[in-house]
PDB file of N, CA and C in Angstrom:
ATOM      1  N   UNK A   1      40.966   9.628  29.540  1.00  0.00           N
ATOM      2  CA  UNK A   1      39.740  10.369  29.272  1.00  0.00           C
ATOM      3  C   UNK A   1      39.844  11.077  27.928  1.00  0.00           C
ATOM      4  N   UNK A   2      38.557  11.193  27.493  1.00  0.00           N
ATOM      5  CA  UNK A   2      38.698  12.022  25.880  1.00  0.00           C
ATOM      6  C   UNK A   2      38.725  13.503  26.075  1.00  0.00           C
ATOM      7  N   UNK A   3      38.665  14.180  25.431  1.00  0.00           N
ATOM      8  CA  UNK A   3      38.391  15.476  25.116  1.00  0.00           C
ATOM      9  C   UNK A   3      37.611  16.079  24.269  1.00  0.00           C
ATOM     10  N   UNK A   4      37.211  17.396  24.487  1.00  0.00           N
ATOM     11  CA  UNK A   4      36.141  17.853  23.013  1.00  0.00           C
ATOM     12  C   UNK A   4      35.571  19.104  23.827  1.00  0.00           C
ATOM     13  N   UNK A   5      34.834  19.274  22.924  1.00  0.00           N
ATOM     14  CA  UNK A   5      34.309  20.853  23.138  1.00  0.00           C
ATOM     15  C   UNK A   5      32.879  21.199  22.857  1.00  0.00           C
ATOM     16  N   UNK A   6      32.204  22.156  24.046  1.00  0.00           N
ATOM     17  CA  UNK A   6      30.880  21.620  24.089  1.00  0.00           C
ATOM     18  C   UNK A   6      30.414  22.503  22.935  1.00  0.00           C
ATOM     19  N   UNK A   7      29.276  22.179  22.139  1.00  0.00           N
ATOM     20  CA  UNK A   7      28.788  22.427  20.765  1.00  0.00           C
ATOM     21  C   UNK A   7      27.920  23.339  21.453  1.00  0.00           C
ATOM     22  N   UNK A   8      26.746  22.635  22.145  1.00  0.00           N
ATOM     23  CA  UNK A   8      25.655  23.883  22.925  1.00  0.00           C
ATOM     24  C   UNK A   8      25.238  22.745  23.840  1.00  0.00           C
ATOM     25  N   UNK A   9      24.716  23.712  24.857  1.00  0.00           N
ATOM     26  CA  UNK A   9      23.960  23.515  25.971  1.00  0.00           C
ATOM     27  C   UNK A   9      23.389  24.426  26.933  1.00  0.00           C
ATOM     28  N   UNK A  10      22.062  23.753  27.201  1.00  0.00           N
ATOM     29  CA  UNK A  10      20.700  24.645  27.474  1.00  0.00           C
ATOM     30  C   UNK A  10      20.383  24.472  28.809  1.00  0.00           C
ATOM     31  N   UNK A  11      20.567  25.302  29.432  1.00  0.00           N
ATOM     32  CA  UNK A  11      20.184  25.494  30.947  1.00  0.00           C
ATOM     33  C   UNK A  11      18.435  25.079  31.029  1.00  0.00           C
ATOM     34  N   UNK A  12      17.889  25.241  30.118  1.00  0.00           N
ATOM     35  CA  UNK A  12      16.695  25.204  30.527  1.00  0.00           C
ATOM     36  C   UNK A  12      16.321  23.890  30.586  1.00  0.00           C
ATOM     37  N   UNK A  13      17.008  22.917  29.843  1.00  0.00           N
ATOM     38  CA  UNK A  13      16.482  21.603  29.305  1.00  0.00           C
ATOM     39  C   UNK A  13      17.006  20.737  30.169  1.00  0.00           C
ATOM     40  N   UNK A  14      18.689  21.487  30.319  1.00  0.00           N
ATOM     41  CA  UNK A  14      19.431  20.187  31.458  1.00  0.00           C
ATOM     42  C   UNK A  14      20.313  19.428  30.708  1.00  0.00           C
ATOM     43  N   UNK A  15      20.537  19.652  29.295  1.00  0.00           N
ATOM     44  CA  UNK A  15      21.371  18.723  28.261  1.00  0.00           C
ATOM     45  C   UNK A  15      22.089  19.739  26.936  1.00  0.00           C
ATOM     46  N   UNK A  16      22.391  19.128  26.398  1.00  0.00           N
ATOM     47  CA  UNK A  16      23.443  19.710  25.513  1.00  0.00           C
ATOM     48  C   UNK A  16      23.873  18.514  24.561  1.00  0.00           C
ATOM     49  N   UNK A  17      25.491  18.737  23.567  1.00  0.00           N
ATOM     50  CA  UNK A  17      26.104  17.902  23.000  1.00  0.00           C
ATOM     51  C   UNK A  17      27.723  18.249  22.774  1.00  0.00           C
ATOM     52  N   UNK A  18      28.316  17.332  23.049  1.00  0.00           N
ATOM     53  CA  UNK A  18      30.060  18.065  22.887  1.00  0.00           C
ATOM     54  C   UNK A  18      30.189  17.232  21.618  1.00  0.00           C
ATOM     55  N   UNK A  19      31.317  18.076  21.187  1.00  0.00           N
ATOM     56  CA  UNK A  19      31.916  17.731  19.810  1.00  0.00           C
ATOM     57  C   UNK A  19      33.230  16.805  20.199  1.00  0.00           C
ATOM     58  N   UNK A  20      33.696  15.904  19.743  1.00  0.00           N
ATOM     59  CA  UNK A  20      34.860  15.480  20.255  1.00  0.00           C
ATOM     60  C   UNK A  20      36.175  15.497  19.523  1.00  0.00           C
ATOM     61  N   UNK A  21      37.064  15.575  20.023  1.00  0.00           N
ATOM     62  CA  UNK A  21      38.308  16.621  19.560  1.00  0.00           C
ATOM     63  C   UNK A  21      38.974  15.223  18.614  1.00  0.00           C
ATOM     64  N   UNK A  22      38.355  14.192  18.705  1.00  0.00           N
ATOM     65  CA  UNK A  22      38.526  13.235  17.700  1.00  0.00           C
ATOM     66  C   UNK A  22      37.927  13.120  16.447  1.00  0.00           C
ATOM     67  N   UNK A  23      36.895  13.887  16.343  1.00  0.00           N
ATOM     68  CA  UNK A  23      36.137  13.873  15.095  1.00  0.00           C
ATOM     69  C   UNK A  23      35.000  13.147  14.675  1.00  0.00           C
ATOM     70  N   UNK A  24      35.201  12.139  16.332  1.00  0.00           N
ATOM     71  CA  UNK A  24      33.608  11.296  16.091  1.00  0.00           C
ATOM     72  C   UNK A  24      32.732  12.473  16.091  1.00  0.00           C
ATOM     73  N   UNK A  25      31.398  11.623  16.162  1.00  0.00           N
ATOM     74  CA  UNK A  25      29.896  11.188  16.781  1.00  0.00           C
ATOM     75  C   UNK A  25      29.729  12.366  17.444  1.00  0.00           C
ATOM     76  N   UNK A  26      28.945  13.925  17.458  1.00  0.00           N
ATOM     77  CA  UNK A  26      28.613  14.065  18.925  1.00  0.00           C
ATOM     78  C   UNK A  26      28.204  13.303  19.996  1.00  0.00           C
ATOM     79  N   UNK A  27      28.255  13.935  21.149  1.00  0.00           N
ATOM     80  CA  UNK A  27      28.027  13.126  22.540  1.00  0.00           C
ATOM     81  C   UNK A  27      26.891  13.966  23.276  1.00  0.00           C
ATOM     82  N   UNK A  28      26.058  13.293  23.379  1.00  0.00           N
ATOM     83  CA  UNK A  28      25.059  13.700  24.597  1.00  0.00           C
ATOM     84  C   UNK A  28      25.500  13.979  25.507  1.00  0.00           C
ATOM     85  N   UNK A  29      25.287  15.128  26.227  1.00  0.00           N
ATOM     86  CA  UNK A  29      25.518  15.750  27.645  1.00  0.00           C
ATOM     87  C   UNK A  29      24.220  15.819  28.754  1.00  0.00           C
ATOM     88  N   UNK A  30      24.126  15.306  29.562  1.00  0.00           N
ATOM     89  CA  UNK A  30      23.298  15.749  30.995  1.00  0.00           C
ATOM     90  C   UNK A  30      23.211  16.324  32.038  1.00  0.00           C
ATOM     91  N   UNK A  31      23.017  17.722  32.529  1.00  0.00           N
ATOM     92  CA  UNK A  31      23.635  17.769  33.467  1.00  0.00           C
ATOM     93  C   UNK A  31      24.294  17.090  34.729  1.00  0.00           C
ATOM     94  N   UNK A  32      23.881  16.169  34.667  1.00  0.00           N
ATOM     95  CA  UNK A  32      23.769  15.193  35.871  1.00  0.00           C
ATOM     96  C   UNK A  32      25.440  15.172  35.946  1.00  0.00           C
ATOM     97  N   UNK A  33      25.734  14.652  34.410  1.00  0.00           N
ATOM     98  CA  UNK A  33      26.706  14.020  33.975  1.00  0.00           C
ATOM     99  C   UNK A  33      28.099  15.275  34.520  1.00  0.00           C
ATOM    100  N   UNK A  34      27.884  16.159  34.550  1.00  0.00           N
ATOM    101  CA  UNK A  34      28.891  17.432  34.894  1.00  0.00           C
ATOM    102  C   UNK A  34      29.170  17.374  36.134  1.00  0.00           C
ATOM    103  N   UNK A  35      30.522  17.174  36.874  1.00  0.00           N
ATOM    104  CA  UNK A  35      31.285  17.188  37.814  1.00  0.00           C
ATOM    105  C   UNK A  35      31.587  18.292  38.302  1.00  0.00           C
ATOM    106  N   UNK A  36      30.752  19.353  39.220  1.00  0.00           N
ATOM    107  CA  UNK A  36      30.822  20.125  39.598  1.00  0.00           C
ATOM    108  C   UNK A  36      29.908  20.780  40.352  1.00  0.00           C
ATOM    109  N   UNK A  37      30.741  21.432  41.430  1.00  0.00           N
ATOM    110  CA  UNK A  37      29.694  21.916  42.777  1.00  0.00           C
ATOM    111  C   UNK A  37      28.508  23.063  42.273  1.00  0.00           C
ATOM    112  N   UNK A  38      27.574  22.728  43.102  1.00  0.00           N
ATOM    113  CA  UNK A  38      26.466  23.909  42.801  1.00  0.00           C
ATOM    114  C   UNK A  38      25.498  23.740  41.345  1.00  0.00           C
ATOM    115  N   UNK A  39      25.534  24.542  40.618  1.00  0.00           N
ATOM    116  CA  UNK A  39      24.829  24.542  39.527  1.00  0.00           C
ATOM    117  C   UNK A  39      25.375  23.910  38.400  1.00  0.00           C
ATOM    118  N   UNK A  40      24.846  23.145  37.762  1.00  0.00           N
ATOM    119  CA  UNK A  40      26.105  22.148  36.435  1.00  0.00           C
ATOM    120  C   UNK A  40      25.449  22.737  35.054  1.00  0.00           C
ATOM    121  N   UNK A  41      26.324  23.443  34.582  1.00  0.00           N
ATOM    122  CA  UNK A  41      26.230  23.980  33.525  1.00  0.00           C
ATOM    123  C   UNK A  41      27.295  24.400  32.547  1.00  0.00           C
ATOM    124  N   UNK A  42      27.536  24.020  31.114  1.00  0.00           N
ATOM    125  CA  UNK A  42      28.512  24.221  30.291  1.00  0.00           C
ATOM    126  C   UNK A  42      28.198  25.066  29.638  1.00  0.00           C
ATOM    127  N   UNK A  43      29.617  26.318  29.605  1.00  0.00           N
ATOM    128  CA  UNK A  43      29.137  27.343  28.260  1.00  0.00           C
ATOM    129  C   UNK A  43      29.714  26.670  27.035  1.00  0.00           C
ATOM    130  N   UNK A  44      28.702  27.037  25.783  1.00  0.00           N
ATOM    131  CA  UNK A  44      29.515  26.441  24.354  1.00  0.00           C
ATOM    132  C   UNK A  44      30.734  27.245  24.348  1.00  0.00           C
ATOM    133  N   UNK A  45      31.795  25.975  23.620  1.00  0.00           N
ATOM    134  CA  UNK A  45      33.043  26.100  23.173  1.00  0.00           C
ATOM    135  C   UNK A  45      33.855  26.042  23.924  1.00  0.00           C
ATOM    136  N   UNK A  46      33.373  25.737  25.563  1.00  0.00           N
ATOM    137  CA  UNK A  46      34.438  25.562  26.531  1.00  0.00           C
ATOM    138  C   UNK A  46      34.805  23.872  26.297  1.00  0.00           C
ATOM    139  N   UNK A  47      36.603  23.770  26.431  1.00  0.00           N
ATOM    140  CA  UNK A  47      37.010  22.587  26.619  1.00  0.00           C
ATOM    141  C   UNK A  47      36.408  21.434  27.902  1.00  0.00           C
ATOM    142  N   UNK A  48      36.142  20.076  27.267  1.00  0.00           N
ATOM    143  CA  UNK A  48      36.029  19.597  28.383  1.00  0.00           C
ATOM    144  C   UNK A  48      36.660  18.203  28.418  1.00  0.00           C
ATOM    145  N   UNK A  49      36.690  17.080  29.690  1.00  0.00           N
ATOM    146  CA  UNK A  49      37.568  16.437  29.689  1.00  0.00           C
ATOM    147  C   UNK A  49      35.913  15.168  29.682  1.00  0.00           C
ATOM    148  N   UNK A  50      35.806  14.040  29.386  1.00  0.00           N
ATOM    149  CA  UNK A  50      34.835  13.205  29.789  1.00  0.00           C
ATOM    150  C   UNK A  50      34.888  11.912  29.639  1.00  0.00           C
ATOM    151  N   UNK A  51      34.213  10.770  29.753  1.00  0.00           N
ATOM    152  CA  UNK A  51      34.168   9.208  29.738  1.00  0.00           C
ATOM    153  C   UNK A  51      32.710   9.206  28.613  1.00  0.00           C
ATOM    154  N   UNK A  52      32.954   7.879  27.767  1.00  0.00           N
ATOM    155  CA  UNK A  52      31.509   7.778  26.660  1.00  0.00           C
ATOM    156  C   UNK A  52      30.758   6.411  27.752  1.00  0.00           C
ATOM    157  N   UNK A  53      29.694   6.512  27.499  1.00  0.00           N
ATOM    158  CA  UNK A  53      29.133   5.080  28.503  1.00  0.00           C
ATOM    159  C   UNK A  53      27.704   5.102  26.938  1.00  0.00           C
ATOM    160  N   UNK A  54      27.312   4.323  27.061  1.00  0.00           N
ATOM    161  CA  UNK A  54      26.394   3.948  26.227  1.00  0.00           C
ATOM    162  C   UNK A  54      24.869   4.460  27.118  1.00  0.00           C
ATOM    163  N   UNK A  55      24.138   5.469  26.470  1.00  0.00           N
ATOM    164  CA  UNK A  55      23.221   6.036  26.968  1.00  0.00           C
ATOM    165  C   UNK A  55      21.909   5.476  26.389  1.00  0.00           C
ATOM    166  N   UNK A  56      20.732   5.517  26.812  1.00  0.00           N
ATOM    167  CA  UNK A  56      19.295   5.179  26.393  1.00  0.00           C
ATOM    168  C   UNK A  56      19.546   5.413  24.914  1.00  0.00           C
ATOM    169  N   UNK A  57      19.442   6.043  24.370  1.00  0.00           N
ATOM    170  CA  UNK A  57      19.435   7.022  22.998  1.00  0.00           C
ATOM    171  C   UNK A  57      20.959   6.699  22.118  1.00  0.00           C
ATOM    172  N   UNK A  58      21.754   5.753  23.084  1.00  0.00           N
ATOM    173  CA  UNK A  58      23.298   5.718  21.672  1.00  0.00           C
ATOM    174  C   UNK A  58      24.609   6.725  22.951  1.00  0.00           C
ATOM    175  N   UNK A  59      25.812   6.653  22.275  1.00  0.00           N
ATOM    176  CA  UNK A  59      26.444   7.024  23.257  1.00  0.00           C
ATOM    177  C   UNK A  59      26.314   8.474  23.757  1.00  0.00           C
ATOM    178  N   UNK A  60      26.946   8.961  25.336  1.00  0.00           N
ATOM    179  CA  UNK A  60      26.610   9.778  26.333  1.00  0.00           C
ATOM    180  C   UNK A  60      27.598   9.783  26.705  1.00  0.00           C
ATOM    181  N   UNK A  61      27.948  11.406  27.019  1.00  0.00           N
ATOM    182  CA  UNK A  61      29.638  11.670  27.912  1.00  0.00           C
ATOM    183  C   UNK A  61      28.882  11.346  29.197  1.00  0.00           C
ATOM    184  N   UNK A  62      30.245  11.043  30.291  1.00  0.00           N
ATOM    185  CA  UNK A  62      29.858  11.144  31.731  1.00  0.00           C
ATOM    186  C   UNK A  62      31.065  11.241  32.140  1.00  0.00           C
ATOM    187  N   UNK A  63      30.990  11.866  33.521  1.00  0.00           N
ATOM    188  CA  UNK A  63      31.863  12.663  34.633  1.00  0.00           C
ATOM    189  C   UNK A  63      32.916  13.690  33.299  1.00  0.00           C
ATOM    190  N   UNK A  64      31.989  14.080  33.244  1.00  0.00           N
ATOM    191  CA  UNK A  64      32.265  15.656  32.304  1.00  0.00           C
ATOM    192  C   UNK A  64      32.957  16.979  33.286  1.00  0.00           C
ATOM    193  N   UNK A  65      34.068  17.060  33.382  1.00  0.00           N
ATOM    194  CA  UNK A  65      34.997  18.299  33.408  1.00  0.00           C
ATOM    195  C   UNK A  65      35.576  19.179  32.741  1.00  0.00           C
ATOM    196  N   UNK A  66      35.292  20.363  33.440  1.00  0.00           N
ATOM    197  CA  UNK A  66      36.055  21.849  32.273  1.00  0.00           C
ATOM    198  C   UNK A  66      37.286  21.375  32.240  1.00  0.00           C
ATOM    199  N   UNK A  67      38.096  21.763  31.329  1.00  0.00           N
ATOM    200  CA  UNK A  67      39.369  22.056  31.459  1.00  0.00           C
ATOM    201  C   UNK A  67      40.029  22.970  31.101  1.00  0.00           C
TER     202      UNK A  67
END
């Protein structure tokens, strides 16, 4: 799995973008995409762990974890 760190993300919208600790591309975030009970939401600059899958729009993290 990659790593990176989320840039921002908006509770209101449901999406965001992580930076990746490689130096690509940001990555689209969804909540959907966040692995975790209850409410799925990332604060910026928290580490996270994720998979790239090719999204509508170009690539997209998925099964997104804090770490």
């Amino acid at each position: 799995m990659a790593t990176g760190t989320v840039k921002w993300f908006s509770n209101d919208k449901g999406y965001g973008f992580i930076t990746p600790d490689d130096s690509g591309q940001d990555l689209f975030v969804h909540h959907s995409a966040i692995q975790s009970d209850g409410f799925r939401s990332l604060a910026e600059g928290a580490k996270v762990s994720y998979e790239t899958e090719e999204g509508r729009k170009g690539p997209a993290a998925a099964n997104v974890k804090v770490i």
